[in-house]
PDB file of N, CA and C in Angstrom:
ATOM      1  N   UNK A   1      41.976  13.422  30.975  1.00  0.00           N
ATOM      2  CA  UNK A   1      40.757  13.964  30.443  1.00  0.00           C
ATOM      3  C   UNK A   1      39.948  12.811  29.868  1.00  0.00           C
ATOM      4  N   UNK A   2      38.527  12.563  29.978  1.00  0.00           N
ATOM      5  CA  UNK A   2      38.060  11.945  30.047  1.00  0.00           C
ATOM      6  C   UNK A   2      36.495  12.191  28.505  1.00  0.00           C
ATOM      7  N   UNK A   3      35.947  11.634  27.845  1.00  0.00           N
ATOM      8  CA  UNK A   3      35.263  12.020  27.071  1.00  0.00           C
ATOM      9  C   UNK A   3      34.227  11.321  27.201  1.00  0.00           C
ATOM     10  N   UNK A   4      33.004  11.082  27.343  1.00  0.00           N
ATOM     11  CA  UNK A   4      31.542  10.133  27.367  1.00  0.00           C
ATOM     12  C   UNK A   4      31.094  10.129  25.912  1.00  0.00           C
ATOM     13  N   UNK A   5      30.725   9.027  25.376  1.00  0.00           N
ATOM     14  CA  UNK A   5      30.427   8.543  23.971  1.00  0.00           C
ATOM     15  C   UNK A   5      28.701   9.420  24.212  1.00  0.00           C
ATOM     16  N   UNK A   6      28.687   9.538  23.019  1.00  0.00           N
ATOM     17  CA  UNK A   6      26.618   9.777  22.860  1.00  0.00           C
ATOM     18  C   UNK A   6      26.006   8.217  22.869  1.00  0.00           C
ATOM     19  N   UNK A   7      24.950   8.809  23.752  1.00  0.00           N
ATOM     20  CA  UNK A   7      24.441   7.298  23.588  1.00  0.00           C
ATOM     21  C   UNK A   7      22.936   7.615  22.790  1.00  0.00           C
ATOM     22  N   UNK A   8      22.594   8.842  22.536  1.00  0.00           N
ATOM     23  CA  UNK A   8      21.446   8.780  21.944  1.00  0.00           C
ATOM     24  C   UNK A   8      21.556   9.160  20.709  1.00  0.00           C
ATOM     25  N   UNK A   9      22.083   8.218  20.021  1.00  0.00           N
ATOM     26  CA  UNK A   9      22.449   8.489  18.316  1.00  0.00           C
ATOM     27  C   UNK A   9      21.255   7.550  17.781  1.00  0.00           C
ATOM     28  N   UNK A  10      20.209   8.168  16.936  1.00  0.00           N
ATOM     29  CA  UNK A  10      19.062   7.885  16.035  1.00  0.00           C
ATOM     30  C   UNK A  10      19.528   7.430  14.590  1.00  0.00           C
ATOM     31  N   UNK A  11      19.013   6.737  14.337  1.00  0.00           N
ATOM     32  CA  UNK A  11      18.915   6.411  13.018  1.00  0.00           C
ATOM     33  C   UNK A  11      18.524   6.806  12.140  1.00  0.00           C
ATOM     34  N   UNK A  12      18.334   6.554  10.706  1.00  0.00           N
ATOM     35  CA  UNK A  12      17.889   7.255   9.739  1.00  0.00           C
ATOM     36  C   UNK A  12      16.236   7.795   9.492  1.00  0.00           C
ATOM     37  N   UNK A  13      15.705   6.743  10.660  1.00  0.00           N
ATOM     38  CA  UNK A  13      13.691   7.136  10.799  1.00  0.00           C
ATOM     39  C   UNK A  13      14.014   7.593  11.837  1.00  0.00           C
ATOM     40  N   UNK A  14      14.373   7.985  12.657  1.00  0.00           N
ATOM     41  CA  UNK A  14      14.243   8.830  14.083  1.00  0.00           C
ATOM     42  C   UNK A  14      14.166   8.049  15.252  1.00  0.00           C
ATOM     43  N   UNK A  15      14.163   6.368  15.129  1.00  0.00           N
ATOM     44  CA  UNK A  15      14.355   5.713  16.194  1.00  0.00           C
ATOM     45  C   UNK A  15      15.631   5.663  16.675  1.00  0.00           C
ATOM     46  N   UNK A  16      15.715   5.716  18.239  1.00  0.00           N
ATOM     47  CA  UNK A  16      17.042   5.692  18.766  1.00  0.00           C
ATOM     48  C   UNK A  16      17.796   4.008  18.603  1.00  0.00           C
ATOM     49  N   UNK A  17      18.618   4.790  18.385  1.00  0.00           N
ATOM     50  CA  UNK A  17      20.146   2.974  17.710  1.00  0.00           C
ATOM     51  C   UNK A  17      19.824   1.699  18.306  1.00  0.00           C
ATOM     52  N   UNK A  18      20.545   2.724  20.169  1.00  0.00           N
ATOM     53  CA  UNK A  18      20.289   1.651  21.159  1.00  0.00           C
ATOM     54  C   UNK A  18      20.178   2.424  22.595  1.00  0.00           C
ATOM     55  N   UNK A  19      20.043   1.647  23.503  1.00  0.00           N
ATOM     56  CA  UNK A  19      19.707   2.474  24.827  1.00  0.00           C
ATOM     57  C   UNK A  19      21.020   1.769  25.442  1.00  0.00           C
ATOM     58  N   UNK A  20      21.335   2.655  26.133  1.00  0.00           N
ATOM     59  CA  UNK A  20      22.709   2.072  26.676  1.00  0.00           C
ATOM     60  C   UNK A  20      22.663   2.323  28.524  1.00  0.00           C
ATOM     61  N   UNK A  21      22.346   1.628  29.611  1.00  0.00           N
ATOM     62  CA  UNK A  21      22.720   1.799  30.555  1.00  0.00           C
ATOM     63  C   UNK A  21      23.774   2.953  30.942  1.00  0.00           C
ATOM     64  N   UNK A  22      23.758   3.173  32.494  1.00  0.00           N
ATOM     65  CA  UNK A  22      24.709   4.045  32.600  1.00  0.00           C
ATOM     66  C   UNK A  22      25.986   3.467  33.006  1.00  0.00           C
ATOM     67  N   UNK A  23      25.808   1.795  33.401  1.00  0.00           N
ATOM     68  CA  UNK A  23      27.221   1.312  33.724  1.00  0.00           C
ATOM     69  C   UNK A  23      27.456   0.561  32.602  1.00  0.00           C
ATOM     70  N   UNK A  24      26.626   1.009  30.949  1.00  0.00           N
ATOM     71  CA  UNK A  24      27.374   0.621  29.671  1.00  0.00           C
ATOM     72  C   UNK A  24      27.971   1.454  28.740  1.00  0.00           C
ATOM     73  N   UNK A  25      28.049   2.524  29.557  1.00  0.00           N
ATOM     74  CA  UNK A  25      28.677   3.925  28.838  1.00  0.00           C
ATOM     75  C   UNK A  25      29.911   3.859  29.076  1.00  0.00           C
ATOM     76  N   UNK A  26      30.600   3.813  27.831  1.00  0.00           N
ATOM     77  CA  UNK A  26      32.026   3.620  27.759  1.00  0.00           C
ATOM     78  C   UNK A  26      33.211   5.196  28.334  1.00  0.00           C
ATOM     79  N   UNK A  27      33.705   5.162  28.684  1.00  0.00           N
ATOM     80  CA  UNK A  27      34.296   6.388  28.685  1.00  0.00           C
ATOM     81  C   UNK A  27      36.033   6.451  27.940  1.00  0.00           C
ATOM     82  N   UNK A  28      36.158   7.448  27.326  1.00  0.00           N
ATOM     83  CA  UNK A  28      37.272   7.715  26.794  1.00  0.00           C
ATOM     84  C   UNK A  28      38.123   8.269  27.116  1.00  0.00           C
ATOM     85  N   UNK A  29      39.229   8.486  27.242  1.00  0.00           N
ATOM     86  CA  UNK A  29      40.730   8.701  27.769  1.00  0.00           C
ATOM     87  C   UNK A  29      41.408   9.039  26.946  1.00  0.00           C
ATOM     88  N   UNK A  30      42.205  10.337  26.980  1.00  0.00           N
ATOM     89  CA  UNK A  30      43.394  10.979  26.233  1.00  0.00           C
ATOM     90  C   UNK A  30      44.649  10.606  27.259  1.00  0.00           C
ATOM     91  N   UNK A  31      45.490   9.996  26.634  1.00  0.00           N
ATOM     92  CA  UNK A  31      46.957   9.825  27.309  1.00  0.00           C
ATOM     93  C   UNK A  31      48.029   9.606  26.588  1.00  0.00           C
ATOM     94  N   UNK A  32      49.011  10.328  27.092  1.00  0.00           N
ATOM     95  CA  UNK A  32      50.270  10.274  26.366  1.00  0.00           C
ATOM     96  C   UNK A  32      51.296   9.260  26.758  1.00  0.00           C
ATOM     97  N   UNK A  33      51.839   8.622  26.227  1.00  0.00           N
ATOM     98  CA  UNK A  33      52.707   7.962  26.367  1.00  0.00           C
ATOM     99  C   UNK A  33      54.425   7.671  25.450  1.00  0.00           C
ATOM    100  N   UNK A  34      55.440   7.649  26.527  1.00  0.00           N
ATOM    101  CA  UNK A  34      56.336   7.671  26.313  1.00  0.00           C
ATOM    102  C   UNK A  34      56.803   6.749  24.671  1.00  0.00           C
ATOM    103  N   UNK A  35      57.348   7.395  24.248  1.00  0.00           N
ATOM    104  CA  UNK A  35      57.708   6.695  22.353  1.00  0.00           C
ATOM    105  C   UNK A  35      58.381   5.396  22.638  1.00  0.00           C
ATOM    106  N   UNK A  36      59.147   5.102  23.580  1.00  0.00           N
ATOM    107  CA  UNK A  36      59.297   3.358  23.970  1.00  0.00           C
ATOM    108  C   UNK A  36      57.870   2.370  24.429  1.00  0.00           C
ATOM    109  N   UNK A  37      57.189   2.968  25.080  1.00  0.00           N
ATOM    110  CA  UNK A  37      56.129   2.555  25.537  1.00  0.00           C
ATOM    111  C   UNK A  37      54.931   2.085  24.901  1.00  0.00           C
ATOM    112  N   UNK A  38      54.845   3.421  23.704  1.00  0.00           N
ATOM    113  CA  UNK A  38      54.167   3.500  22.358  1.00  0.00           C
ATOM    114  C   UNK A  38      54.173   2.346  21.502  1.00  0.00           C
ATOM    115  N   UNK A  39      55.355   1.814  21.422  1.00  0.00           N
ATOM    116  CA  UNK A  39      56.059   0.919  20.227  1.00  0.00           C
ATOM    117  C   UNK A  39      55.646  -0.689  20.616  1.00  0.00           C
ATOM    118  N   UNK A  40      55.787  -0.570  21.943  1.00  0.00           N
ATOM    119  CA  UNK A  40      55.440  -2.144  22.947  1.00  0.00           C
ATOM    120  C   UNK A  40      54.053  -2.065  22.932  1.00  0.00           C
ATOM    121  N   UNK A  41      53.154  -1.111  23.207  1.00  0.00           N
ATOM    122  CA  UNK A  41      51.150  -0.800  22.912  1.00  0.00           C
ATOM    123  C   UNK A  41      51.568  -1.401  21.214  1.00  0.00           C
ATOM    124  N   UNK A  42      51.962  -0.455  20.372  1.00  0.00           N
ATOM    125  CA  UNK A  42      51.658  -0.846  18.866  1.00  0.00           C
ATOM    126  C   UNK A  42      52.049  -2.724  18.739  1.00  0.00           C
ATOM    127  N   UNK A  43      53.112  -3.053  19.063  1.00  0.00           N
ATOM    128  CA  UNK A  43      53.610  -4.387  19.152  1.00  0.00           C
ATOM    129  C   UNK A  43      52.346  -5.595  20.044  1.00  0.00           C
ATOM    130  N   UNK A  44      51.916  -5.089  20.943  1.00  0.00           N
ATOM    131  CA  UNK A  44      51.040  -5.741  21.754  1.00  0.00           C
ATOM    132  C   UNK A  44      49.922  -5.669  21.043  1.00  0.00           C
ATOM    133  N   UNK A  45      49.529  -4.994  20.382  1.00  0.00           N
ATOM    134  CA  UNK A  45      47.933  -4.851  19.994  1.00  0.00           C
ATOM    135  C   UNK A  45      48.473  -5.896  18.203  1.00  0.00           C
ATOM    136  N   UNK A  46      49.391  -5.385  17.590  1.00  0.00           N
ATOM    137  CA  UNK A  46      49.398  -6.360  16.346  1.00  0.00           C
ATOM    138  C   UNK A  46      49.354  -7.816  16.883  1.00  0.00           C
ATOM    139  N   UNK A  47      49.995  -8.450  18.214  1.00  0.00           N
ATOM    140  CA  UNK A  47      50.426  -9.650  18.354  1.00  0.00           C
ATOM    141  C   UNK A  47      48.994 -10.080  19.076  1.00  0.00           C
ATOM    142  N   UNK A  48      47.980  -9.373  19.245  1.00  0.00           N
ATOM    143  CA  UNK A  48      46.536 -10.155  19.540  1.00  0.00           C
ATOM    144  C   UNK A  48      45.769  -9.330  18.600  1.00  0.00           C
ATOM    145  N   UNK A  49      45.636  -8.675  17.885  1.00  0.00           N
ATOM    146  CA  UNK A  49      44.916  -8.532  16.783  1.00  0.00           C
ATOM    147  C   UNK A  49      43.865  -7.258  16.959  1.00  0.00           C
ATOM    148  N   UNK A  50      44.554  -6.478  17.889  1.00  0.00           N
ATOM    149  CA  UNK A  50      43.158  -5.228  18.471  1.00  0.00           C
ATOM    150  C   UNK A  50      43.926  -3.993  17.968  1.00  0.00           C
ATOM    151  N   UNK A  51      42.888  -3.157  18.466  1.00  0.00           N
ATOM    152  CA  UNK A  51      43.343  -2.012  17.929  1.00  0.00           C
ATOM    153  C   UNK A  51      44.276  -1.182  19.239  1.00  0.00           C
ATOM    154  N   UNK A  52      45.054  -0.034  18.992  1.00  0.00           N
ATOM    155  CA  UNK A  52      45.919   0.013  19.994  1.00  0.00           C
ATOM    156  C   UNK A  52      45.255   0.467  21.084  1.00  0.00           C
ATOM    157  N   UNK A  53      44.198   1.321  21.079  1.00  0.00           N
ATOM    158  CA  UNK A  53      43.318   1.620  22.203  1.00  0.00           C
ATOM    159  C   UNK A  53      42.475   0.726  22.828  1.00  0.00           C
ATOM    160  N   UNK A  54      42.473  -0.750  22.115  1.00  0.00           N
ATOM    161  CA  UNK A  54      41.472  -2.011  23.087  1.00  0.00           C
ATOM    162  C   UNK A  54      42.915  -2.814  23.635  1.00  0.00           C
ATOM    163  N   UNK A  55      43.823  -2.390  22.847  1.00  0.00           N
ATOM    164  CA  UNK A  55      45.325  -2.875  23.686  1.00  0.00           C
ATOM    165  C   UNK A  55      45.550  -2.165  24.704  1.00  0.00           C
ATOM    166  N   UNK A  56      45.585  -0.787  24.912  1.00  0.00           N
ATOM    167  CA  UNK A  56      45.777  -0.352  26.109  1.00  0.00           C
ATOM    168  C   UNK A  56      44.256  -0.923  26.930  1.00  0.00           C
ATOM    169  N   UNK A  57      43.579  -0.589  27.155  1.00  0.00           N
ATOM    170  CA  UNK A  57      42.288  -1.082  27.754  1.00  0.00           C
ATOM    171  C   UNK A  57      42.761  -2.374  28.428  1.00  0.00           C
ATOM    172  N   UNK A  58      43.020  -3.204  27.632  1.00  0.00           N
ATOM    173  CA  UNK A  58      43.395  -4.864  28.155  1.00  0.00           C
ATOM    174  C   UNK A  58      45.055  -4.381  29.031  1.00  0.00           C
ATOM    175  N   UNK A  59      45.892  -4.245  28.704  1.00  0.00           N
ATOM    176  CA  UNK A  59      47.011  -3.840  29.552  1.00  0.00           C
ATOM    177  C   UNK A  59      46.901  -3.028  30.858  1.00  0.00           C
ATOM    178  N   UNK A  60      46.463  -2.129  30.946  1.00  0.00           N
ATOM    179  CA  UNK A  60      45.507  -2.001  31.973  1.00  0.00           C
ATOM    180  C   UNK A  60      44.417  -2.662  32.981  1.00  0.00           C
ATOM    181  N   UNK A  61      43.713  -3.653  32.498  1.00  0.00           N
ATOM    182  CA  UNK A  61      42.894  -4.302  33.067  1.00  0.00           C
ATOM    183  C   UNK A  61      43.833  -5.851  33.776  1.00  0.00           C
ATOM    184  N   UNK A  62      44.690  -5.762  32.626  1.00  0.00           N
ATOM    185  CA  UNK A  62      45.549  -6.703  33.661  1.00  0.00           C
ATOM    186  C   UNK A  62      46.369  -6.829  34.525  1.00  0.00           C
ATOM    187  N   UNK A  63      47.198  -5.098  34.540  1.00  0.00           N
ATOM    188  CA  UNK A  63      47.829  -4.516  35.535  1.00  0.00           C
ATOM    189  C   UNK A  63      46.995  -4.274  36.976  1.00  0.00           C
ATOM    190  N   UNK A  64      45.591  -3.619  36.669  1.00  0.00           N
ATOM    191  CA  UNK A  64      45.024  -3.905  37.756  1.00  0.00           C
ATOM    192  C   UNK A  64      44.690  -5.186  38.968  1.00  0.00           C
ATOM    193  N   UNK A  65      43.936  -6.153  37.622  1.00  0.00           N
ATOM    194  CA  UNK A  65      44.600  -7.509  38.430  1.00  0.00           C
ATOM    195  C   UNK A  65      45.171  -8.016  39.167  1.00  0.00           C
ATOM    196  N   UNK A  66      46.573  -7.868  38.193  1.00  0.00           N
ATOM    197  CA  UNK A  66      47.415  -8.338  38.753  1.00  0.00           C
ATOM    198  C   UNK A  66      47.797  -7.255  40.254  1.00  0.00           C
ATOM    199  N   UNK A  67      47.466  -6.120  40.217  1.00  0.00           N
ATOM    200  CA  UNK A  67      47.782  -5.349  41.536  1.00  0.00           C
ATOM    201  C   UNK A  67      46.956  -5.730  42.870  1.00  0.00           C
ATOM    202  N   UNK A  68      45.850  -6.260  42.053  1.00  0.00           N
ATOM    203  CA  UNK A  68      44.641  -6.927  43.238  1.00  0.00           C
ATOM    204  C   UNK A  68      45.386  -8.431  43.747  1.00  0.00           C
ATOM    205  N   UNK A  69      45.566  -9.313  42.623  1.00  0.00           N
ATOM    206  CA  UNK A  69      46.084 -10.187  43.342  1.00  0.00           C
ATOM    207  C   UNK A  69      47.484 -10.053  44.398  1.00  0.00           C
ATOM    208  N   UNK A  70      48.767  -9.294  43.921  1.00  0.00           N
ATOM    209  CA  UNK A  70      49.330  -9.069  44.814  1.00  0.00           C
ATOM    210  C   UNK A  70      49.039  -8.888  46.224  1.00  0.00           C
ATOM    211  N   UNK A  71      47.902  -7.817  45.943  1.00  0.00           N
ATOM    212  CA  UNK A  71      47.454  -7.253  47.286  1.00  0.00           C
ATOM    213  C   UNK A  71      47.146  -8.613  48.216  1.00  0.00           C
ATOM    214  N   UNK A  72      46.374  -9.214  47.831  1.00  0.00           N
ATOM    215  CA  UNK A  72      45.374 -10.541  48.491  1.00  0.00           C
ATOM    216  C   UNK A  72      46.376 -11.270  48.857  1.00  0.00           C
ATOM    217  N   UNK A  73      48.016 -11.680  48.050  1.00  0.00           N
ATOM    218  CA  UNK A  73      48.906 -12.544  48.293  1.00  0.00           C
ATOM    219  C   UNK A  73      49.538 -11.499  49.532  1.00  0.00           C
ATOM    220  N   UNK A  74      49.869 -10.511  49.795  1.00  0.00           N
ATOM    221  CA  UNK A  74      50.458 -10.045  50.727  1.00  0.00           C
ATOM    222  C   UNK A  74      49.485 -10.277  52.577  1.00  0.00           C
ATOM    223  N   UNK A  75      48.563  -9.817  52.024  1.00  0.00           N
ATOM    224  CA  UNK A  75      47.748  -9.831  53.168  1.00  0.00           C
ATOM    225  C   UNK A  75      47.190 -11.471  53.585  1.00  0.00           C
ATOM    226  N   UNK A  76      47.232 -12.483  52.793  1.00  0.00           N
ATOM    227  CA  UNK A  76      47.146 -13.942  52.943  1.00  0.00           C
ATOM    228  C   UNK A  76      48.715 -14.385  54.166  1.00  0.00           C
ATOM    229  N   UNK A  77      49.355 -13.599  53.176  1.00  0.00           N
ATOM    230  CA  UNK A  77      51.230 -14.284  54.238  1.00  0.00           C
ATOM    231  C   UNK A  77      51.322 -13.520  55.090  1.00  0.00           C
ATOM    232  N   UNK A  78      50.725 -12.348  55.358  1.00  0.00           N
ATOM    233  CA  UNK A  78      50.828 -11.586  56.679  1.00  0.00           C
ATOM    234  C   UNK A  78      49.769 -11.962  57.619  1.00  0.00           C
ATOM    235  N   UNK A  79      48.440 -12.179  57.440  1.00  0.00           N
ATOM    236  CA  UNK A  79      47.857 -13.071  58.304  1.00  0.00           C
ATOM    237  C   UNK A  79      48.496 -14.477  59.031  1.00  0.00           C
ATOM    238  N   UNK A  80      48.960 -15.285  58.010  1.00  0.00           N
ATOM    239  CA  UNK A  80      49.515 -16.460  58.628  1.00  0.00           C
ATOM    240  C   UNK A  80      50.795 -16.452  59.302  1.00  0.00           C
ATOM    241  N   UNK A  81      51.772 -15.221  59.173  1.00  0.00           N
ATOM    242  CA  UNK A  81      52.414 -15.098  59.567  1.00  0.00           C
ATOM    243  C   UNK A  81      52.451 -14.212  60.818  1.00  0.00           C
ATOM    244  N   UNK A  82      51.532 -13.563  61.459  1.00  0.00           N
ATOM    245  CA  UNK A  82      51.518 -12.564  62.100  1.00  0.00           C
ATOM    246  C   UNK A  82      52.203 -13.681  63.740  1.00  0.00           C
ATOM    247  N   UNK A  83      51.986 -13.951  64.025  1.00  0.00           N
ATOM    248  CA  UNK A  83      52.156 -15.164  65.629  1.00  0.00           C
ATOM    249  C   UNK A  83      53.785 -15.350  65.545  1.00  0.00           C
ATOM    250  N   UNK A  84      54.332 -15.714  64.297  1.00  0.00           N
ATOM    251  CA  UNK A  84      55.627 -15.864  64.086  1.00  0.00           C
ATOM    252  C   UNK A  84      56.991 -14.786  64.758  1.00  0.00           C
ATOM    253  N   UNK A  85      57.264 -15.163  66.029  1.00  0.00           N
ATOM    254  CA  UNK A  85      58.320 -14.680  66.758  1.00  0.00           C
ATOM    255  C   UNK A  85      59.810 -14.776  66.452  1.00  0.00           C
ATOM    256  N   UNK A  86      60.138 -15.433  65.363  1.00  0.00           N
ATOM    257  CA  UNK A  86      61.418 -15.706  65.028  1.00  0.00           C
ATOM    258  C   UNK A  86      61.849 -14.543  64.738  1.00  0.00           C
ATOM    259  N   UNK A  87      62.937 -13.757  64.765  1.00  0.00           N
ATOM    260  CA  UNK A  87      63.608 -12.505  64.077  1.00  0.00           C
ATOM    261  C   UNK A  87      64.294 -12.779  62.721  1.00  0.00           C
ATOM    262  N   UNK A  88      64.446 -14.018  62.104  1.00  0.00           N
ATOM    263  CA  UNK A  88      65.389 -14.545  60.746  1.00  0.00           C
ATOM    264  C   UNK A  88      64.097 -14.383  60.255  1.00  0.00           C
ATOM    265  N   UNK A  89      62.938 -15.062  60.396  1.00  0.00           N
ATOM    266  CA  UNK A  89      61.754 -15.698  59.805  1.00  0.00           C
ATOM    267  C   UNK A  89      61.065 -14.299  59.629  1.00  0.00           C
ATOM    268  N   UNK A  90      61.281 -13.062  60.378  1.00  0.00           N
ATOM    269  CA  UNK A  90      60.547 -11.955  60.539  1.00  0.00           C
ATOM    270  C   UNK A  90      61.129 -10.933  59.553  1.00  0.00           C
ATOM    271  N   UNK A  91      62.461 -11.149  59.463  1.00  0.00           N
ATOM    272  CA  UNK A  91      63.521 -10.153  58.559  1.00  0.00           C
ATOM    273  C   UNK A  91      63.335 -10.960  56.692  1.00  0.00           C
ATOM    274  N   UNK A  92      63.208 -12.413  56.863  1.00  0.00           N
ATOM    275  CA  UNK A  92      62.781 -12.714  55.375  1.00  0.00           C
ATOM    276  C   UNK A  92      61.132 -12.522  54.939  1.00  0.00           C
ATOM    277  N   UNK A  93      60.624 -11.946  56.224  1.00  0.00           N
ATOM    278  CA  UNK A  93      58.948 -12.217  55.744  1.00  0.00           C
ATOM    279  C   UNK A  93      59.181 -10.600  55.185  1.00  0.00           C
ATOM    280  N   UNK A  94      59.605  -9.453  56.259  1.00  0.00           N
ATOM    281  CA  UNK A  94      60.048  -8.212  55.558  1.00  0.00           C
ATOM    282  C   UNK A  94      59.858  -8.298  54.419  1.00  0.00           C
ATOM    283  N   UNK A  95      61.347  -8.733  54.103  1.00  0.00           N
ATOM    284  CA  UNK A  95      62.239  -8.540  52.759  1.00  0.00           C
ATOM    285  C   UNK A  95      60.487  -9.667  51.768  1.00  0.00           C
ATOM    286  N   UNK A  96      59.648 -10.474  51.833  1.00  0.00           N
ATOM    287  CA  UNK A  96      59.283 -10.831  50.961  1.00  0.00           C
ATOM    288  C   UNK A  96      57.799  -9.406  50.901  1.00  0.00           C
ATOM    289  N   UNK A  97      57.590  -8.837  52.100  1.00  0.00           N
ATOM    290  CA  UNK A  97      56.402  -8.792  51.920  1.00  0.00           C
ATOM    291  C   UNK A  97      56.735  -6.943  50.855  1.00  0.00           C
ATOM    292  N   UNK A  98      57.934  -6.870  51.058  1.00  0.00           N
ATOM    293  CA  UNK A  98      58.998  -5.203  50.002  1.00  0.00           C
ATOM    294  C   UNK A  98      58.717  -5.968  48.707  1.00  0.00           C
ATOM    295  N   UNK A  99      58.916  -7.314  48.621  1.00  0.00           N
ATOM    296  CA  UNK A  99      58.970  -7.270  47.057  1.00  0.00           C
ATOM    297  C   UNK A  99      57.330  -7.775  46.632  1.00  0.00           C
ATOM    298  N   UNK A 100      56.839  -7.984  47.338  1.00  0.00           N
ATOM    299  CA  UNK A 100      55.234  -8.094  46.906  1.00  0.00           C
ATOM    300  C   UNK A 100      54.399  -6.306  46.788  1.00  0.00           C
ATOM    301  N   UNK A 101      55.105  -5.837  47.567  1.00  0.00           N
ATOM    302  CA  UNK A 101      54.503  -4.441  47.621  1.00  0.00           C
ATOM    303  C   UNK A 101      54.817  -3.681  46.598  1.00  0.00           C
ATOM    304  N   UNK A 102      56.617  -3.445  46.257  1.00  0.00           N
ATOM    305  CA  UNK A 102      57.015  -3.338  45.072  1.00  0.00           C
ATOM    306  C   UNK A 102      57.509  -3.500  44.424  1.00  0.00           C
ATOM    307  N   UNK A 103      56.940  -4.751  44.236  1.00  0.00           N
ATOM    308  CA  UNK A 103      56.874  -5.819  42.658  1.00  0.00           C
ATOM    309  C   UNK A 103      57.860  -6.279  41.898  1.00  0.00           C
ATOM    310  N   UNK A 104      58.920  -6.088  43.175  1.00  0.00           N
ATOM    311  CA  UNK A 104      60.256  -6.498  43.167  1.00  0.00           C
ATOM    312  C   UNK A 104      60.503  -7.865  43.458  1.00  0.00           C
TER     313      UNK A 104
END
């Protein structure tokens, strides 16, 4: 579930705050998470100094990342490898391209 901030919050004379684009509208997120999981967010956000919801935000943004770069590293060694007729060379490209996929 998802929540959209107000963006037309006025001030005390009736001028509006600020104008906010529509790709500067933040959106909000309800999610639950497991009480081990919880404890590593609370631990992560004291050890850079945010609050636990700009900690999840950043943990997230780097999981994505990092899922993009995987992606790009898989499809980089499968291009260069595609011509490669060996069956040893074909059974370790397998086995590398399982643990790039999952993250093994």
């Amino acid at each position: 579930m998802h929540h959209t901030e107000s963006v037309n919050k006025r001030s005390r004379r009736g001028v509006k705050a600020s104008r906010k684009t529509r790709q500067e509208i933040e959106l909000r997120f309800t999610v639950g998470l497991a009480p081990s999981l919880a404890s590593q967010v609370e631990r992560y956000a004291e050890t850079v100094g945010a609050s636990k919801s700009k900690a999840i935000a950043s943990l997230v943004r780097l999981g994505l990342e990092s899922q993009k770069t995987r992606k790009q590293e898989f499809f980089k060694k499968l291009k260069d490898n595609l011509a490669n007729e060996d069956p040893e060379q074909q059974d370790r490209l397998v086995d590398e391209f399982r643990a790039l996929i999952l993250g093994r």
